[in-house]
PDB file of N, CA and C in Angstrom:
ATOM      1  N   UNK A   1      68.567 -52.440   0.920  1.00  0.00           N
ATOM      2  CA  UNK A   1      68.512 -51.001   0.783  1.00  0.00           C
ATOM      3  C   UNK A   1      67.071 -50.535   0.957  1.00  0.00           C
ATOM      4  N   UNK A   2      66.673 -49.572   1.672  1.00  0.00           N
ATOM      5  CA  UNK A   2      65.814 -49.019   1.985  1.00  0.00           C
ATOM      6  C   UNK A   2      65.317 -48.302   0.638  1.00  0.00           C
ATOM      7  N   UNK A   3      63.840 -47.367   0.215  1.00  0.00           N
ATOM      8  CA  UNK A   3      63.188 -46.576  -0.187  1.00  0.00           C
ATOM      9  C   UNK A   3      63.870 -45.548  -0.729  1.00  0.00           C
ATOM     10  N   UNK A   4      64.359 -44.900   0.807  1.00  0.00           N
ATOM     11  CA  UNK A   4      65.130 -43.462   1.110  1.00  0.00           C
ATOM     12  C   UNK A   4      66.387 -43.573   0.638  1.00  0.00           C
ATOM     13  N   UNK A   5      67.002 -44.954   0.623  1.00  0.00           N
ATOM     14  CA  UNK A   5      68.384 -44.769   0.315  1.00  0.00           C
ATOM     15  C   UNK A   5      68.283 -44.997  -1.397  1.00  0.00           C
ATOM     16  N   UNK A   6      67.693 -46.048  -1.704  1.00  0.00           N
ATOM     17  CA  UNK A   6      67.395 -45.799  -3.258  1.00  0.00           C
ATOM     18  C   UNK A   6      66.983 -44.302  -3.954  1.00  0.00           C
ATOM     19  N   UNK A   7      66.491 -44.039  -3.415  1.00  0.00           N
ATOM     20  CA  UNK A   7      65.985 -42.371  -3.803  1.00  0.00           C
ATOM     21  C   UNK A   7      67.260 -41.528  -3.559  1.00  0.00           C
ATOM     22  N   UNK A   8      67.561 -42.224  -2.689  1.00  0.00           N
ATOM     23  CA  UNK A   8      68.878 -41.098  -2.774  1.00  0.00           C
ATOM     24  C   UNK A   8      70.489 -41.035  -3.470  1.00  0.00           C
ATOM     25  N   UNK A   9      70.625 -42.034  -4.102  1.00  0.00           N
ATOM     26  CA  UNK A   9      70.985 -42.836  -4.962  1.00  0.00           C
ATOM     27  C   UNK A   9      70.652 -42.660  -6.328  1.00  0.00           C
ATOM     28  N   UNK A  10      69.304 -42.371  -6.725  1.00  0.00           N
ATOM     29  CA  UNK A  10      68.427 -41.838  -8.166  1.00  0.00           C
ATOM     30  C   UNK A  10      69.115 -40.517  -8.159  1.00  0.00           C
ATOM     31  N   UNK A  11      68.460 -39.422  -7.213  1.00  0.00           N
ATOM     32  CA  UNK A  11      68.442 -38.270  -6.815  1.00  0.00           C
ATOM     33  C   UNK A  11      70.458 -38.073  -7.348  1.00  0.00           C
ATOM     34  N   UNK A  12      71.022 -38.549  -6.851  1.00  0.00           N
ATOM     35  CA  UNK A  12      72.866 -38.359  -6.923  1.00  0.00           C
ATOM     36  C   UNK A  12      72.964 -38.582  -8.079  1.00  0.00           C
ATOM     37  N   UNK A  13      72.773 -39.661  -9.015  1.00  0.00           N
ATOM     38  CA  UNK A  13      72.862 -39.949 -10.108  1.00  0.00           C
ATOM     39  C   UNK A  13      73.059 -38.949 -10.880  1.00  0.00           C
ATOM     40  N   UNK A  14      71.365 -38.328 -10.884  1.00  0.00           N
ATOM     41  CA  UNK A  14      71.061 -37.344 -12.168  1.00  0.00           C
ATOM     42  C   UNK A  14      71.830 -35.864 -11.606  1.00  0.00           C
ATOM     43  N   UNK A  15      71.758 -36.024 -10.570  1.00  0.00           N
ATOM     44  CA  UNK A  15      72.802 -34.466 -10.310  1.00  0.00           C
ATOM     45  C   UNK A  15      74.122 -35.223 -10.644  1.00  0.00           C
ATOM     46  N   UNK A  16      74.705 -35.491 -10.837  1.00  0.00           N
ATOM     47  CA  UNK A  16      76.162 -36.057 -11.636  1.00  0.00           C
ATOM     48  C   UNK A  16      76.700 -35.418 -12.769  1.00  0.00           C
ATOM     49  N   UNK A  17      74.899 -36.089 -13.317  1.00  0.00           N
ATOM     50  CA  UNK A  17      75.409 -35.132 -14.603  1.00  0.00           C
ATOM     51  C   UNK A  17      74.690 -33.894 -14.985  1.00  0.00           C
ATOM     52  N   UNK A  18      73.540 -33.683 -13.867  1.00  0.00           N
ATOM     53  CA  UNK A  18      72.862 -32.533 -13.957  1.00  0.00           C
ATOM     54  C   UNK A  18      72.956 -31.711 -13.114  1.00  0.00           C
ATOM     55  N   UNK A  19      73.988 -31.351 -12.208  1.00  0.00           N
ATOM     56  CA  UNK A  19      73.880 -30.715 -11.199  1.00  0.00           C
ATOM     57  C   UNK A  19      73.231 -29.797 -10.842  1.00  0.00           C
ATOM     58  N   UNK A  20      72.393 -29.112 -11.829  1.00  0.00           N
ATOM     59  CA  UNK A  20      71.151 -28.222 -11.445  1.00  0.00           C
ATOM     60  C   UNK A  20      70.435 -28.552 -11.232  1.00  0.00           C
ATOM     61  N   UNK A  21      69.692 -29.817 -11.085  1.00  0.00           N
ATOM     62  CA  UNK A  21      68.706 -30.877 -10.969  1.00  0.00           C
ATOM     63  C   UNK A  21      68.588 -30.708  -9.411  1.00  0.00           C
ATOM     64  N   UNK A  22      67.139 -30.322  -9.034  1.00  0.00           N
ATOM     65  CA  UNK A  22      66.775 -30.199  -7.195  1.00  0.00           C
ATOM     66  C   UNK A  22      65.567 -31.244  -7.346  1.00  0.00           C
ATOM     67  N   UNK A  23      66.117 -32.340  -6.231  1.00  0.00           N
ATOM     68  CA  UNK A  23      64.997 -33.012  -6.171  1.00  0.00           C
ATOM     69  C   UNK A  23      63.144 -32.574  -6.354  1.00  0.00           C
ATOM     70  N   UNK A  24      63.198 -31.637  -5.818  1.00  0.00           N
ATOM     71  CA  UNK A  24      61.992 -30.690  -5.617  1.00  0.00           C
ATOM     72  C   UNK A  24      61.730 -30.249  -6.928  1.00  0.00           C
ATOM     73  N   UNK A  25      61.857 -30.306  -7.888  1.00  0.00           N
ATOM     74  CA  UNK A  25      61.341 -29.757  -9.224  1.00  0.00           C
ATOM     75  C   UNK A  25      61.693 -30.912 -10.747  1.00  0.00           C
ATOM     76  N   UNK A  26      61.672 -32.272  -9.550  1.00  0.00           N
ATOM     77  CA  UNK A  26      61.160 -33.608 -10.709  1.00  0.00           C
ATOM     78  C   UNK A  26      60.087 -33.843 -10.318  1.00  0.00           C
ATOM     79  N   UNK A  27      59.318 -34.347 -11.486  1.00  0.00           N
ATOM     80  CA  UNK A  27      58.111 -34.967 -11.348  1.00  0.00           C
ATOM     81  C   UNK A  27      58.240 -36.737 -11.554  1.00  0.00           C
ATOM     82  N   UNK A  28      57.985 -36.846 -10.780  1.00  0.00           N
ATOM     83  CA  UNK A  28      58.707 -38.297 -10.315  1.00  0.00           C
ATOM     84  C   UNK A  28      58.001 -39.359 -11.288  1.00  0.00           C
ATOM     85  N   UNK A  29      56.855 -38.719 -12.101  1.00  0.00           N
ATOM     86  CA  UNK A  29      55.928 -39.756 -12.959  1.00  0.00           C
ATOM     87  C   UNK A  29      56.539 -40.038 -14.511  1.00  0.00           C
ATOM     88  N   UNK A  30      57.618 -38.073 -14.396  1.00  0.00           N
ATOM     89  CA  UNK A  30      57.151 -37.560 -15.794  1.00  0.00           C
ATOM     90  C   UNK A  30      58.647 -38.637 -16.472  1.00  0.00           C
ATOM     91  N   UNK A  31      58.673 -38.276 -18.464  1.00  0.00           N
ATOM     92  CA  UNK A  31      60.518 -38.733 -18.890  1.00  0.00           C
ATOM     93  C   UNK A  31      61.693 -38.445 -17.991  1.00  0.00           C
ATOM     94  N   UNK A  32      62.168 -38.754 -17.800  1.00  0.00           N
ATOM     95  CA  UNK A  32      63.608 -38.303 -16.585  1.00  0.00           C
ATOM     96  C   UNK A  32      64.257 -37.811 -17.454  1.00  0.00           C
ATOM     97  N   UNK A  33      64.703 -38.175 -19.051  1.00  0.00           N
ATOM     98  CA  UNK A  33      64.903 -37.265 -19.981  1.00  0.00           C
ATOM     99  C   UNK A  33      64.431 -35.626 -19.906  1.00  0.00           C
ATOM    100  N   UNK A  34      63.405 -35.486 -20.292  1.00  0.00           N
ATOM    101  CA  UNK A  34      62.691 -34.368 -20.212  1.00  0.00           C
ATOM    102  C   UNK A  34      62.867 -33.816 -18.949  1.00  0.00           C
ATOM    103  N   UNK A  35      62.434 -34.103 -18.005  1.00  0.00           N
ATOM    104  CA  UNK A  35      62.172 -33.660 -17.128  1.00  0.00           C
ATOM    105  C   UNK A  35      63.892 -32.950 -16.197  1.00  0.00           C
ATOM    106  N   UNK A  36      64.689 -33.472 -16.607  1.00  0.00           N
ATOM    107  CA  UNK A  36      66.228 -32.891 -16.255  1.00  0.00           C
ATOM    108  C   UNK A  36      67.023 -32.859 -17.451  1.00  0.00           C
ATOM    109  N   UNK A  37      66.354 -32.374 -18.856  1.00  0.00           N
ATOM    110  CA  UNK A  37      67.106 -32.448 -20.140  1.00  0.00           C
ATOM    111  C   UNK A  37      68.209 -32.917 -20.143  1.00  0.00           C
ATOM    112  N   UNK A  38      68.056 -34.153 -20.514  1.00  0.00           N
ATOM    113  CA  UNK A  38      69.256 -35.293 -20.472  1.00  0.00           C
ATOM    114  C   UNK A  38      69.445 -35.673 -21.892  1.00  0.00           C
ATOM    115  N   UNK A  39      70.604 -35.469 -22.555  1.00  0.00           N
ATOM    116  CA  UNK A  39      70.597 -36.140 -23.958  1.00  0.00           C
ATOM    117  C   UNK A  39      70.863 -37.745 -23.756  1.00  0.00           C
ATOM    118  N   UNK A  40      71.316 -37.807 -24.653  1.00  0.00           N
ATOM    119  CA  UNK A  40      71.289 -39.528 -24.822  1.00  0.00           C
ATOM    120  C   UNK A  40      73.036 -40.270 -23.949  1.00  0.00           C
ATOM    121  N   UNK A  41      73.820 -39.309 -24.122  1.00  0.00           N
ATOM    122  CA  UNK A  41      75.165 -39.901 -23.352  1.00  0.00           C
ATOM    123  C   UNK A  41      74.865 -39.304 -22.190  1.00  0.00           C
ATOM    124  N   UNK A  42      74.259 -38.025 -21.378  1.00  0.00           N
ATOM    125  CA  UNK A  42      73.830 -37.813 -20.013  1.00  0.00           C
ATOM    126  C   UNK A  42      73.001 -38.741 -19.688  1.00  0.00           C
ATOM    127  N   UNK A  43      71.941 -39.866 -19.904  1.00  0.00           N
ATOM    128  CA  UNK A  43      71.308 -40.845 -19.644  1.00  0.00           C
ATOM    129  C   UNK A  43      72.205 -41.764 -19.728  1.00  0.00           C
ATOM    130  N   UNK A  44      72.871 -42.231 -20.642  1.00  0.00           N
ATOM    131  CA  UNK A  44      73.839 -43.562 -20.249  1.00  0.00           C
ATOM    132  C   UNK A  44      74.679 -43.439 -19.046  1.00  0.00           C
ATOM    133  N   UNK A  45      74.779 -42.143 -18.967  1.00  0.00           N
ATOM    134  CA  UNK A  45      76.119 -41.587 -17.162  1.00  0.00           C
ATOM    135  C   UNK A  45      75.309 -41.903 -16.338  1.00  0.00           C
ATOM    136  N   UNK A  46      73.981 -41.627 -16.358  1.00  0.00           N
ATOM    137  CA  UNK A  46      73.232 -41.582 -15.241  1.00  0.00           C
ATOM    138  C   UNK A  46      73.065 -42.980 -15.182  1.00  0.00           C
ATOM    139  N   UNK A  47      72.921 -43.769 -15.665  1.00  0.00           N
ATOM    140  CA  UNK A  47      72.703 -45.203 -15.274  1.00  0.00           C
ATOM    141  C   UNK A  47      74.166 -45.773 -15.057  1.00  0.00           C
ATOM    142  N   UNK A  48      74.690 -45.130 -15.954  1.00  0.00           N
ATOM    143  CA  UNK A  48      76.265 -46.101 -15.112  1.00  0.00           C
ATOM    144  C   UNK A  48      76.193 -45.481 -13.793  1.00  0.00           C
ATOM    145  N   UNK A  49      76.128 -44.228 -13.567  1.00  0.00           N
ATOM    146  CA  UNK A  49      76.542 -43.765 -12.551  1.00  0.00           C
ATOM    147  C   UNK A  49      75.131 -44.360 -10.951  1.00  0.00           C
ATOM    148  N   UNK A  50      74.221 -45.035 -11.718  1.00  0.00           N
ATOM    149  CA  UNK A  50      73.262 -45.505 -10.652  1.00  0.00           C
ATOM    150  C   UNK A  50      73.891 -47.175 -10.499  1.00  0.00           C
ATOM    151  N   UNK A  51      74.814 -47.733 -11.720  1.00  0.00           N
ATOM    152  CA  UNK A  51      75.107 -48.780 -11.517  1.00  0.00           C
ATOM    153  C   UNK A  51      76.023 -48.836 -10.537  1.00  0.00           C
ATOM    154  N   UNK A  52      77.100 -47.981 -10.844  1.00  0.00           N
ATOM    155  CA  UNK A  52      78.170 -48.103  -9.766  1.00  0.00           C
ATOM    156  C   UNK A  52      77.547 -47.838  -8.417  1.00  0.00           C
ATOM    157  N   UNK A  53      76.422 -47.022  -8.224  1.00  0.00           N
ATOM    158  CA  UNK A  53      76.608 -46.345  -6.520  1.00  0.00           C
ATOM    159  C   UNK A  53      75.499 -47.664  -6.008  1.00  0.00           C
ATOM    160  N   UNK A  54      75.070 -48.560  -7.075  1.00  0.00           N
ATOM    161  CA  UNK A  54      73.877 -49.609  -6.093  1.00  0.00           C
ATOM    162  C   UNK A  54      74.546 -50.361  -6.654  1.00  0.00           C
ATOM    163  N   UNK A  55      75.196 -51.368  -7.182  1.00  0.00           N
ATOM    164  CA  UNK A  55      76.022 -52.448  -7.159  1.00  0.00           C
ATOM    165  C   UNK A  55      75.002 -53.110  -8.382  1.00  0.00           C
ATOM    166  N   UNK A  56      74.313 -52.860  -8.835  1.00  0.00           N
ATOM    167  CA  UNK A  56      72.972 -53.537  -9.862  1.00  0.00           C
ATOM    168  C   UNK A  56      73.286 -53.142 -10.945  1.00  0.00           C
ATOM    169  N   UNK A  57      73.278 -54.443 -11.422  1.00  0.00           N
ATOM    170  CA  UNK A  57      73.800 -54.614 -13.275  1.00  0.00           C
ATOM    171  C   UNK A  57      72.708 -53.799 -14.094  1.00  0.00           C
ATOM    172  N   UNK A  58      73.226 -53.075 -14.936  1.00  0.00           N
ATOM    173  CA  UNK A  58      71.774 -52.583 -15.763  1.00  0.00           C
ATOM    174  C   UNK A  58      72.421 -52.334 -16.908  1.00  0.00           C
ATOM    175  N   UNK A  59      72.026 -53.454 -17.617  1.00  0.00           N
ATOM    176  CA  UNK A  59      71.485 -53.514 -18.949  1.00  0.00           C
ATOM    177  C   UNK A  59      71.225 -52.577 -20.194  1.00  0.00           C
ATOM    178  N   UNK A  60      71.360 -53.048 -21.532  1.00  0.00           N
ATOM    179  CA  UNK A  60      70.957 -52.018 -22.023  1.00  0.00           C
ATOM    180  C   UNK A  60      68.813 -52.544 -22.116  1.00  0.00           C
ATOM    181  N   UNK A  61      68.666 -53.230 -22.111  1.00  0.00           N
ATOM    182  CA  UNK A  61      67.729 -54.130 -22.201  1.00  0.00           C
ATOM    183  C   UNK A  61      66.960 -53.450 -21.222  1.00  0.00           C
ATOM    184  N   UNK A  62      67.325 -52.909 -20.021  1.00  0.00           N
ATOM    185  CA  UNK A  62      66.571 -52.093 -18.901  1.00  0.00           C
ATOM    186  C   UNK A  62      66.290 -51.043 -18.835  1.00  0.00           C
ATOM    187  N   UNK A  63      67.452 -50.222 -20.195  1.00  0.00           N
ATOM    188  CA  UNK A  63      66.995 -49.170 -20.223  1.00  0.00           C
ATOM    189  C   UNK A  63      65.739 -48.440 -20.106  1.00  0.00           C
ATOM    190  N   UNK A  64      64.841 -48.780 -20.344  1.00  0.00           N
ATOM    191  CA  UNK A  64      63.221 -48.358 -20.804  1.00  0.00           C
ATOM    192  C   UNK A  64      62.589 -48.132 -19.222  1.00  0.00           C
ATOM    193  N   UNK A  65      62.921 -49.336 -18.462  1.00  0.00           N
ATOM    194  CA  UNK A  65      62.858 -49.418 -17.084  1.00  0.00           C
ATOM    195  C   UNK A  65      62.836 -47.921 -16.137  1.00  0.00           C
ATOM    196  N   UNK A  66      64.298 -47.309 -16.908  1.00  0.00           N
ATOM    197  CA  UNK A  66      64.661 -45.926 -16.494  1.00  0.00           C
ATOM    198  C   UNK A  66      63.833 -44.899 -17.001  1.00  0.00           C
ATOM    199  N   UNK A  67      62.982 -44.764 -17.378  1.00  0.00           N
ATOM    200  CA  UNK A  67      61.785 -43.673 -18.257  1.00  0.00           C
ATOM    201  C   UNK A  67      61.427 -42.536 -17.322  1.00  0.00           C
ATOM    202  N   UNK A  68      61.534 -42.962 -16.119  1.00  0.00           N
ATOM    203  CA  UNK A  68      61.016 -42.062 -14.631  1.00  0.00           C
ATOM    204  C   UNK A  68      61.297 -42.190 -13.563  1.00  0.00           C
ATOM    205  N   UNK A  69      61.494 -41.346 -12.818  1.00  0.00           N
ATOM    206  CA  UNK A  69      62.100 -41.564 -11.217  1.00  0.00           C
ATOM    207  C   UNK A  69      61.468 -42.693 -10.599  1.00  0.00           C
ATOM    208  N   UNK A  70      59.937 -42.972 -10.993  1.00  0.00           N
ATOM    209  CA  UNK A  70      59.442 -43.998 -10.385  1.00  0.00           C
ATOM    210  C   UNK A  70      59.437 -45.442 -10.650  1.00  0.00           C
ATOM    211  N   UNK A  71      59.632 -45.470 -12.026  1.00  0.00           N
ATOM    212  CA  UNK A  71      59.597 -46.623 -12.752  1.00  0.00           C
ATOM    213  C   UNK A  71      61.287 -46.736 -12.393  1.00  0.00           C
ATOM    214  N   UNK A  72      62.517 -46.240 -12.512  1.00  0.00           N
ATOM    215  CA  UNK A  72      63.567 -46.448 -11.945  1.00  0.00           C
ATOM    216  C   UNK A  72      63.697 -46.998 -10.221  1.00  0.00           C
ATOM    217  N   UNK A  73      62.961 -46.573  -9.541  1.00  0.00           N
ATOM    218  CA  UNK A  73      63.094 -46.762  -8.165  1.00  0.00           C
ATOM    219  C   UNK A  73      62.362 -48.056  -7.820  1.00  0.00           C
ATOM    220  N   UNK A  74      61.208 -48.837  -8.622  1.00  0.00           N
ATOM    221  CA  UNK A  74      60.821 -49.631  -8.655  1.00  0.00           C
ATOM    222  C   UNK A  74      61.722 -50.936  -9.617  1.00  0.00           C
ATOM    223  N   UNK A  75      62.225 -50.606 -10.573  1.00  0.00           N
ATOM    224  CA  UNK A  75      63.350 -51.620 -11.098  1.00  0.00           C
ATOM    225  C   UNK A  75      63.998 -52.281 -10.031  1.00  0.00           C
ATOM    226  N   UNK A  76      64.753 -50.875  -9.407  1.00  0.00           N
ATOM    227  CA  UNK A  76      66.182 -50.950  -8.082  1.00  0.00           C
ATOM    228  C   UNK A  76      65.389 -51.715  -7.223  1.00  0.00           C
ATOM    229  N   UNK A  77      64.473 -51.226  -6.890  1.00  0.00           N
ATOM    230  CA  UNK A  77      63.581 -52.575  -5.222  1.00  0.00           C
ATOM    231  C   UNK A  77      63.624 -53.441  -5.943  1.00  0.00           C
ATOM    232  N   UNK A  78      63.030 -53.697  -7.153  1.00  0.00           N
ATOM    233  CA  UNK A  78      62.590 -55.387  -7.772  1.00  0.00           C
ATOM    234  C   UNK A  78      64.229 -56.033  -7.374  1.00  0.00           C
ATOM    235  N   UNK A  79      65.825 -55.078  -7.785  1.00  0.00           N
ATOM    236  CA  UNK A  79      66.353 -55.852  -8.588  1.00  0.00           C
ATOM    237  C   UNK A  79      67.225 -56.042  -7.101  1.00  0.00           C
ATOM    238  N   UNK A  80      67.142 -55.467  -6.421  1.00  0.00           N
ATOM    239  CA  UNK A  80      68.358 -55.311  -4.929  1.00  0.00           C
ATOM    240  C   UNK A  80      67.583 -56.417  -3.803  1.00  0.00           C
ATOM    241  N   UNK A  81      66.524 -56.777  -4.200  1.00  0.00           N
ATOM    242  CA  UNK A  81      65.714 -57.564  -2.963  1.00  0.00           C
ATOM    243  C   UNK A  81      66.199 -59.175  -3.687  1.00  0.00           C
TER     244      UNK A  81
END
């Protein structure tokens, strides 16, 4: 999987359960919590829902991994290569 397709993949996720969520107004550094007010069961969707669409087991153990668009997109390369 490519960069672009992982990102796009993140990006689907959090509109799932955030559908107001525009790529263009995350800060890709900042909490992904915060940053698309996600409570605590909208973050568990969003990772199931990143598990199912990339085939990658995730953990609760990885959670932390997920903190930011970037630190998420870097997990997915580590974990898909």
């Amino acid at each position: 999987m490519k960069t672009t397709e992982i990102e796009r993949l993140v990006i689907e996720a959090i509109q799932e359960v955030a559908p107001e969520i525009e790529q263009n107004t995350i800060d890709f550094d900042e909490d992904i919590r915060e940053e698309c007010d996600l409570d605590s069961m909208d973050f568990i969707n969003y990772l199931a829902a990143l598990q199912k669409s990339t085939g990658i087991k995730i953990i609760e153990g990885d959670y932390p991994e997920f903190h930011s668009f970037n630190s998420a997109l870097a997990f997915l390369k580590i974990k898909q290569s």
